[in-house]
N, C-alpha and C. Protein backbone atom coordinates (compact mmCIF):
# COMPACT_ATOMS: atom_id res chain seq x y z
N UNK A 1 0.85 -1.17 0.00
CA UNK A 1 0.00 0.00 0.00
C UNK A 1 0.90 1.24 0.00
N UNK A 2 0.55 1.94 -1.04
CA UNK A 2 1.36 3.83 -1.04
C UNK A 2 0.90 4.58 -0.27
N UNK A 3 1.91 5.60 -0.77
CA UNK A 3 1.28 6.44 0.85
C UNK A 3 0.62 7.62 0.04
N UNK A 4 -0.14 8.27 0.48
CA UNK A 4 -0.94 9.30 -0.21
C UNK A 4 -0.65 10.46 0.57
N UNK A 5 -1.21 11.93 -0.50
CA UNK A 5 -0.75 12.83 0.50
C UNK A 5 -1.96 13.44 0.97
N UNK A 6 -2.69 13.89 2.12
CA UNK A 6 -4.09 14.60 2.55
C UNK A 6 -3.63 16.12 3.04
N UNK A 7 -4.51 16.35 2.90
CA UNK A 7 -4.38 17.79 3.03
C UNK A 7 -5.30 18.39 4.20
N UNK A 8 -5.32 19.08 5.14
CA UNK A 8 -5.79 19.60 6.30
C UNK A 8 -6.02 20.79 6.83
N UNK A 9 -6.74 21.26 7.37
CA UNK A 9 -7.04 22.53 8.04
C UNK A 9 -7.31 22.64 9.79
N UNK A 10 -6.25 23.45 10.16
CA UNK A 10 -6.95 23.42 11.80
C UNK A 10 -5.92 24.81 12.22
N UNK A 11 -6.55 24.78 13.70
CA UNK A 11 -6.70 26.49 14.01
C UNK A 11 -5.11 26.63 13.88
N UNK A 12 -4.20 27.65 13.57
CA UNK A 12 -3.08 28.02 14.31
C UNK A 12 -2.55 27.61 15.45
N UNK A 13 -3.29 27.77 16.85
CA UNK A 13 -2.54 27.29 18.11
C UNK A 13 -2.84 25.39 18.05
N UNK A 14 -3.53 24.64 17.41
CA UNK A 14 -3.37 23.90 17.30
C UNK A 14 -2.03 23.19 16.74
N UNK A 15 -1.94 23.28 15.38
CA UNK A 15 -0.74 23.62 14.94
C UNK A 15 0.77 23.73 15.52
N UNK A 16 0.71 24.95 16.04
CA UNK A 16 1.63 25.38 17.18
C UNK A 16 1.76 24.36 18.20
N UNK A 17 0.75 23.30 18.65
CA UNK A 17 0.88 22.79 19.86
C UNK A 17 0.86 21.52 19.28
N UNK A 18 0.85 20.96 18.25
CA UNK A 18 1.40 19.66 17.67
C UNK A 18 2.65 19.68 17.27
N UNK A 19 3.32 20.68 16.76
CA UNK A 19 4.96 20.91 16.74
C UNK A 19 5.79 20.92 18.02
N UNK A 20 5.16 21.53 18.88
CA UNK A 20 6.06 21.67 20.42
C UNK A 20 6.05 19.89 20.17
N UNK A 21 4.62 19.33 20.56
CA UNK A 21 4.75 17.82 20.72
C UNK A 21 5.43 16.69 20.11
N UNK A 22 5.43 17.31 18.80
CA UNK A 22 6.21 16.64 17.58
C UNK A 22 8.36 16.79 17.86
N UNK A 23 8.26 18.12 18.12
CA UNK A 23 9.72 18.71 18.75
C UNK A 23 10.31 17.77 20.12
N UNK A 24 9.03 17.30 21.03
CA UNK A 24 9.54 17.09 22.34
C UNK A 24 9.77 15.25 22.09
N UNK A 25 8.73 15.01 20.56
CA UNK A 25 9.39 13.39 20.64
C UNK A 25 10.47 13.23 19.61
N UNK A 26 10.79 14.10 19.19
CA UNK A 26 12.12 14.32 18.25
C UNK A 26 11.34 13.57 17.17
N UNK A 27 10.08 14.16 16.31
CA UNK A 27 9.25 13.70 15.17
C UNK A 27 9.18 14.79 14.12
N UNK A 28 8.64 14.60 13.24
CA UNK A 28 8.37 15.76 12.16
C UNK A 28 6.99 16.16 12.70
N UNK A 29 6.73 17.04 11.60
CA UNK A 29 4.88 17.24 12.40
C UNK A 29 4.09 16.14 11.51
N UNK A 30 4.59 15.79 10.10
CA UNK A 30 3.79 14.86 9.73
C UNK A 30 3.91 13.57 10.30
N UNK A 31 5.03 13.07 11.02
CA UNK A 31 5.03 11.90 11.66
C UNK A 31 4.27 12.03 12.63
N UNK A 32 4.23 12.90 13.51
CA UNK A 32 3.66 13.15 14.79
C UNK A 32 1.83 13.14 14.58
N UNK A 33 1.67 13.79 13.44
CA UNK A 33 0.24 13.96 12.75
C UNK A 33 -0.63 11.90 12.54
N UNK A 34 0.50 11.31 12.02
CA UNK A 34 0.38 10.15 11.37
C UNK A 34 -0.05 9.32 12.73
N UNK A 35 0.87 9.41 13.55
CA UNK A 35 0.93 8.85 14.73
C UNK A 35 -0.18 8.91 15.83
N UNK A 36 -0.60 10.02 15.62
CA UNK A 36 -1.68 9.90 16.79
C UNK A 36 -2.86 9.72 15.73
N UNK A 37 -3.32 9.95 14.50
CA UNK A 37 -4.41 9.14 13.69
C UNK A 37 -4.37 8.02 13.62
N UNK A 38 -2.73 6.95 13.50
CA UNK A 38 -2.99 5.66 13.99
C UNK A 38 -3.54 5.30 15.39
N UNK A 39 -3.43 5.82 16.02
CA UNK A 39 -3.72 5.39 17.59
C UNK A 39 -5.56 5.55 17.58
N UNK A 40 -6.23 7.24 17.02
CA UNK A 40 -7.07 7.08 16.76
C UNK A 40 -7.89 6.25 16.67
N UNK A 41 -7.01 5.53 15.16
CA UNK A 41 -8.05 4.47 14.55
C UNK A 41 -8.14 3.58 14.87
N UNK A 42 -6.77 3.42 15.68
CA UNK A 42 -6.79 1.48 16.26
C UNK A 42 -7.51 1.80 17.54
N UNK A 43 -8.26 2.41 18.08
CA UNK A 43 -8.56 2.72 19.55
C UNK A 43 -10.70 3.01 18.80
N UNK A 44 -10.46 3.64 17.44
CA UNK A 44 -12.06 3.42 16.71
C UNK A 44 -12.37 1.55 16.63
N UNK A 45 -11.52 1.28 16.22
CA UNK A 45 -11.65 -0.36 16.07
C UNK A 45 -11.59 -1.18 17.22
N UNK A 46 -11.17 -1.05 18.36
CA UNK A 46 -11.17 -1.71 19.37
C UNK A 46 -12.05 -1.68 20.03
N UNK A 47 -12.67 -0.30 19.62
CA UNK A 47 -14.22 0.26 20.44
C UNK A 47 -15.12 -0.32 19.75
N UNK A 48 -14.75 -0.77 18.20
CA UNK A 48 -16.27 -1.22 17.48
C UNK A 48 -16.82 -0.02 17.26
N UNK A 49 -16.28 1.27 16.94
CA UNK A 49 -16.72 2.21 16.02
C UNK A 49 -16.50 1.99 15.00
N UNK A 50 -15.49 1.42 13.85
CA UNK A 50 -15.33 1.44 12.87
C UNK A 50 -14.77 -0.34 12.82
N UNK A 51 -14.75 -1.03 11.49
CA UNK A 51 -14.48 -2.56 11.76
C UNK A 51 -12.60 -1.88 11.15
N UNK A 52 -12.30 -2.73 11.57
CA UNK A 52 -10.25 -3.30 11.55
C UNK A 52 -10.51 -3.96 9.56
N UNK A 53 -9.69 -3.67 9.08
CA UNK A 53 -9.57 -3.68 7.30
C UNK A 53 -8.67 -5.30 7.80
């Protein structure tokens, strides 16, 4: 599977406060971005909000 690119919108201090977080685990912001949407989703699927692919 490739990786695709998405595109996003969210406030400024958001932003700002995913980089500090991204900075403090020594991540990019798109890794850091990637990372907590995996957790997201595996935490939607465990709940039986969404089914596991």
């Amino acid at each position: 599977m490739g990786k695709v690119t998405v595109t996003l919108y969210m406030e400024e201090e958001d932003k700002e406060a995913l980089q500090q977080l991204a900075d403090a685990q020594e991540r990019s912001l798109s890794q850091m971005a990637v990372l907590i949407l995996k957790r997201a989703i595996k935490q939607a699927q465990n709940d039986g909000t969404i089914t596991p692919k």
